[in-house]
Protein backbone atom coordinates (compact mmCIF):
# COMPACT_ATOMS: atom_id res chain seq x y z
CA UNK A 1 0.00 0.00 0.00
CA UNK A 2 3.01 2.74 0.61
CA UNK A 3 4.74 1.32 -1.70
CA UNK A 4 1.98 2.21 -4.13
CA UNK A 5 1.43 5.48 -2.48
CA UNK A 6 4.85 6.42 -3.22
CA UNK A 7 5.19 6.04 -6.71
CA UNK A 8 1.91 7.71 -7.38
CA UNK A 9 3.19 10.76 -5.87
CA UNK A 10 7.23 10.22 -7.76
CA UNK A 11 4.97 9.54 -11.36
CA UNK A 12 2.86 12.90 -10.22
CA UNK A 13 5.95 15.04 -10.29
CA UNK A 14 8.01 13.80 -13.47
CA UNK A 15 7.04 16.72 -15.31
CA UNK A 16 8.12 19.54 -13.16
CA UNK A 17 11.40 19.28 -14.29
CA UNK A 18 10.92 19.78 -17.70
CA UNK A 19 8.29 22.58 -17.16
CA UNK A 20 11.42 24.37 -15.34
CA UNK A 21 13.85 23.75 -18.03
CA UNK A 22 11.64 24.92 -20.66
CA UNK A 23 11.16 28.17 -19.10
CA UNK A 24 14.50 28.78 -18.24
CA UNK A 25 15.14 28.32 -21.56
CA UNK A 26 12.27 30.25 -23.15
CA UNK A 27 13.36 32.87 -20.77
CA UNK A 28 16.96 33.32 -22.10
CA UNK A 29 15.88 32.93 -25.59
CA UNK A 30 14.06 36.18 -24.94
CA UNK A 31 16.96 37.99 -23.25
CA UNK A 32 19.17 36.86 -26.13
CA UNK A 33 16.56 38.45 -28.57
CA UNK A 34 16.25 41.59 -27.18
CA UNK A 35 20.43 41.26 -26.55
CA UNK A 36 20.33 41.05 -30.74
CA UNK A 37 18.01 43.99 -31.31
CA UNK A 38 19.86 46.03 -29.22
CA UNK A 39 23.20 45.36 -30.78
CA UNK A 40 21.57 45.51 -34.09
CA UNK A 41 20.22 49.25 -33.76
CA UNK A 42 23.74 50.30 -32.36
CA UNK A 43 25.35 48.92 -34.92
CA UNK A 44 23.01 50.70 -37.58
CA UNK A 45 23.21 53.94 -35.92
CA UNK A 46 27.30 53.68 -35.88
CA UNK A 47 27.21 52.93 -39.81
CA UNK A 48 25.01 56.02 -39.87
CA UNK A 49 27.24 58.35 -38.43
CA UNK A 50 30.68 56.63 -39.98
CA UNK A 51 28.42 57.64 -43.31
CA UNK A 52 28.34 61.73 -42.41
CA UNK A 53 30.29 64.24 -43.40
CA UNK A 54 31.25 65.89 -40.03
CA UNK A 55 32.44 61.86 -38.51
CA UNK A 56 34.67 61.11 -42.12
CA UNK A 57 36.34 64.79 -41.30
CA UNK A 58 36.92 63.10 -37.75
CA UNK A 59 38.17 59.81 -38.86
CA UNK A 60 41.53 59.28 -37.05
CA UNK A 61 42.71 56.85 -40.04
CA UNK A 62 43.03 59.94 -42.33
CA UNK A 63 45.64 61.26 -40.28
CA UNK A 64 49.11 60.14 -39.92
CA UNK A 65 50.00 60.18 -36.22
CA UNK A 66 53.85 60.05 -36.63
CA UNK A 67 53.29 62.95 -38.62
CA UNK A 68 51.19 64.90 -36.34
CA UNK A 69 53.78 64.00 -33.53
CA UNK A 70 57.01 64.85 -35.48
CA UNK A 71 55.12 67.81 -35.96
CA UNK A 72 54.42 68.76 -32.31
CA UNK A 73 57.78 67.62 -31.40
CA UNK A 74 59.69 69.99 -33.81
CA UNK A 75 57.82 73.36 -32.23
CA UNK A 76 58.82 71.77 -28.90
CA UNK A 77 62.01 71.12 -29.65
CA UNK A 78 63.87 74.10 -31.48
CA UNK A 79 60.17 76.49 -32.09
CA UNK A 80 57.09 76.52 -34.58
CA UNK A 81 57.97 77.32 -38.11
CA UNK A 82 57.28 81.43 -39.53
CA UNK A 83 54.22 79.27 -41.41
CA UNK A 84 52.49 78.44 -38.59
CA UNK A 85 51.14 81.65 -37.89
CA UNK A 86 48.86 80.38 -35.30
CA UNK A 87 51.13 78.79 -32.49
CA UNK A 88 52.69 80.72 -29.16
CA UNK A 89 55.76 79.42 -30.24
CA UNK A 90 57.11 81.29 -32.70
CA UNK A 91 60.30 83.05 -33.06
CA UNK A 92 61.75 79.67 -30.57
CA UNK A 93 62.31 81.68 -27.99
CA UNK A 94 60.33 78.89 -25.62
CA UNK A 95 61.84 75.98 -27.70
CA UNK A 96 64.11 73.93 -25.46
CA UNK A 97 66.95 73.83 -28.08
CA UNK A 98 67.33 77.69 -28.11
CA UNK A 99 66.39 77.70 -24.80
CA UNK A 100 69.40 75.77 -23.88
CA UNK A 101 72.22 77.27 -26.45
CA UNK A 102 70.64 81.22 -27.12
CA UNK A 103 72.15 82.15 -30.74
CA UNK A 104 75.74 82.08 -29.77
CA UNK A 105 75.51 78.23 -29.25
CA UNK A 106 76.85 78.26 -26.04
CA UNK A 107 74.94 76.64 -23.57
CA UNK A 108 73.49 78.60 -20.57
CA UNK A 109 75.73 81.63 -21.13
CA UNK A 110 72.79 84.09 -21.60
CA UNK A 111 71.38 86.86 -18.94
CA UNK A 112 68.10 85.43 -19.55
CA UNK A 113 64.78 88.02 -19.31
CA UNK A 114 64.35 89.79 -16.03
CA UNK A 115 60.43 90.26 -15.01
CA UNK A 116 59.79 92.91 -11.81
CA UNK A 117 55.80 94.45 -10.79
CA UNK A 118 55.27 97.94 -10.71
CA UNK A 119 51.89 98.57 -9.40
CA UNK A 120 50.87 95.03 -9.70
CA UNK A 121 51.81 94.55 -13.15
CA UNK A 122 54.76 92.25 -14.84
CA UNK A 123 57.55 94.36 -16.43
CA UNK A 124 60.71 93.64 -18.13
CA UNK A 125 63.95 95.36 -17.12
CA UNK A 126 66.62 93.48 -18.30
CA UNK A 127 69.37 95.87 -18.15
CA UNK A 128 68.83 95.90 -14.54
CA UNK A 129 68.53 99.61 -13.77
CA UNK A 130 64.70 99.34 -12.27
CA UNK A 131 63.18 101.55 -15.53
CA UNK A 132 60.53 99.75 -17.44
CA UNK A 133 61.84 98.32 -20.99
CA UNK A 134 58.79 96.77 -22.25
CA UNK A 135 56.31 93.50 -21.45
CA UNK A 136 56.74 90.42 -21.01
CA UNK A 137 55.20 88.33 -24.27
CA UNK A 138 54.25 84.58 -23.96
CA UNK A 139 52.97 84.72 -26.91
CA UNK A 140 54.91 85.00 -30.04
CA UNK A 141 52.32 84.32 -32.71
CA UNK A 142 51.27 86.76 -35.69
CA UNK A 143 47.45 85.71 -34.35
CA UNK A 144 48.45 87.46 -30.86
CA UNK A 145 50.55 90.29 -32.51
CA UNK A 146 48.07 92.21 -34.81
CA UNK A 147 49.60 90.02 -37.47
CA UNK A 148 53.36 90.35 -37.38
CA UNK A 149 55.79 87.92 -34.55
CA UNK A 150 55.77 89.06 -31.44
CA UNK A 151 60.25 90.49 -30.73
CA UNK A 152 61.58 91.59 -27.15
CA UNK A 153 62.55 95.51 -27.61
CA UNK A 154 66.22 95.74 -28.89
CA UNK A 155 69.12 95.16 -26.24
CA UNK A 156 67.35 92.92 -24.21
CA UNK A 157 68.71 89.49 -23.44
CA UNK A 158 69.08 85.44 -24.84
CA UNK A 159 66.61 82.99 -23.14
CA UNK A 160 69.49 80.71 -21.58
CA UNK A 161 70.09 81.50 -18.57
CA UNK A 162 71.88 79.73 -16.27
CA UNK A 163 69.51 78.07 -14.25
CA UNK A 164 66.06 75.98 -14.60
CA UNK A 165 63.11 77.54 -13.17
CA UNK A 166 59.08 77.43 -14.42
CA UNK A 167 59.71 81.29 -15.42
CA UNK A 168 59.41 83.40 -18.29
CA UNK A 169 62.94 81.82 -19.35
CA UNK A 170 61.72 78.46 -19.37
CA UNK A 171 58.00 78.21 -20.05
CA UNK A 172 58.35 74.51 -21.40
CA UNK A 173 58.48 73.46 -17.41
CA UNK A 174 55.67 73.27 -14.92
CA UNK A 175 55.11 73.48 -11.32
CA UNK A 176 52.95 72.08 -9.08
CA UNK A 177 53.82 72.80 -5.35
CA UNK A 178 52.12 75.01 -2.83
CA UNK A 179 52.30 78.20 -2.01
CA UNK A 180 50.75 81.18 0.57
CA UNK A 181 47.46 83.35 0.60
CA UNK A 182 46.74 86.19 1.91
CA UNK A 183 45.97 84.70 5.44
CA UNK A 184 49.60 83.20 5.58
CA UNK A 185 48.16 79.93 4.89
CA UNK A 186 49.36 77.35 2.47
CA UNK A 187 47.63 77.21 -0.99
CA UNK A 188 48.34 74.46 -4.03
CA UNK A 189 49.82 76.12 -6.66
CA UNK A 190 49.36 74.58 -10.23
CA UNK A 191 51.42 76.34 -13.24
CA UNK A 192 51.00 74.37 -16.51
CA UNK A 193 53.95 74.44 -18.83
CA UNK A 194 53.57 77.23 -21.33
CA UNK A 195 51.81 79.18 -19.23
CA UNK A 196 52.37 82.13 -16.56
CA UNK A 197 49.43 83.50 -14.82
CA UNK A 198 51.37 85.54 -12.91
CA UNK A 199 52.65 87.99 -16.33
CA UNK A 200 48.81 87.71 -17.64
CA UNK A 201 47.46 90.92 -16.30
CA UNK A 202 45.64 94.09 -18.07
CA UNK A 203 45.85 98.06 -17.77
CA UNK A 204 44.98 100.82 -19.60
CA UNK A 205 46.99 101.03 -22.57
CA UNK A 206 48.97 98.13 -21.41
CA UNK A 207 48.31 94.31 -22.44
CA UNK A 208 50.31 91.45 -21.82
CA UNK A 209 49.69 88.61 -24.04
């Protein structure tokens, strides 16, 4: 009698397995559809923007990066070219080759470009005798210029000086270190290379660029 009882009840439940199975499966079949629909539409809306104009002038194949880098490296490395009338780095005066050597070749043996404030602003006096002998230019471009390169006033000194500091003499370097406020407490100071906040202040009749 349990004998019988207990097969009943086995035969009664054969079937649940496969009901479970089936909707498992049933269930990721439609995960993996909408999976492929998805993957579908963003592969049709990638071949619809690879087709317009503005992504083919973006396309990073047309370019050739060793080019692009040779080119970067050369206005890092001895200053941009008169043709590139665009780029703060005309004239070499922040390349590091001239940097180093100055146009007499020999290394470090310039007086470098002395910057002093008067009234708050950055001023150049590089024959040292406290009068004002012109501003301080980071940028050498024809763009920043009114359309002719940016030169130092006559008389004033070669960028290699002998010593490395995140100056006006050697704007390749940066700094990142702290320094103090107002209220005699420490500040970070960040000063990207290329770039002097400090000389990058305005007056009447007086811009520094």
């Amino acid at each position: 009698m349990n004998g019988q009882l207990f097969l009943t009840s086995v035969s009664n439940r054969r079937g649940a397995t496969l009901v479970v199975v089936l909707a498992l499966l049933g269930l990721m079949m439609v995960i993996g559809f909408f999976a492929y629909k998805i993957a579908g539409q963003q592969q049709a809306n990638s071949e619809y923007f690879a087709n317009t104009p503005r992504a083919k002038a973006r396309n990073v194949a047309d370019f050739d990066r060793d080019a692009l880098m040779n080119w970067a490296l050369e206005q890092i490395i001895k200053g941009a070219p008169d043709s590139t009338k665009n780029s703060a780095l005309q004239t070499g005066i922040h390349g590091l080759v001239p940097n180093m050597f100055g146009p007499d070749l020999y290394p470090y043996s310039g007086t470098g470009y002395h910057v002093f404030y008067d009234s708050g602003l950055a001023k150049m006096d590089n024959n040292l005798d406290g009068t004002f002998d012109g501003s301080p230019l980071l940028n050498y471009s024809r763009s920043a210029n009114t359309g002719s390169v940016g030169a130092l006033p006559t008389g004033f000194g070669n960028p290699d000086a002998g010593y490395t500091s995140p100056d006006l003499n050697s704007s390749f370097l940066a700094y990142r270190g702290y320094g103090v406020d107002e209220f005699g407490k420490p500040v970070l100071v960040v000063m990207p290379s290329y770039h002097r906040p400090q000389y990058l202040r305005e007056s009447s009749g007086l811009f520094h660029r």
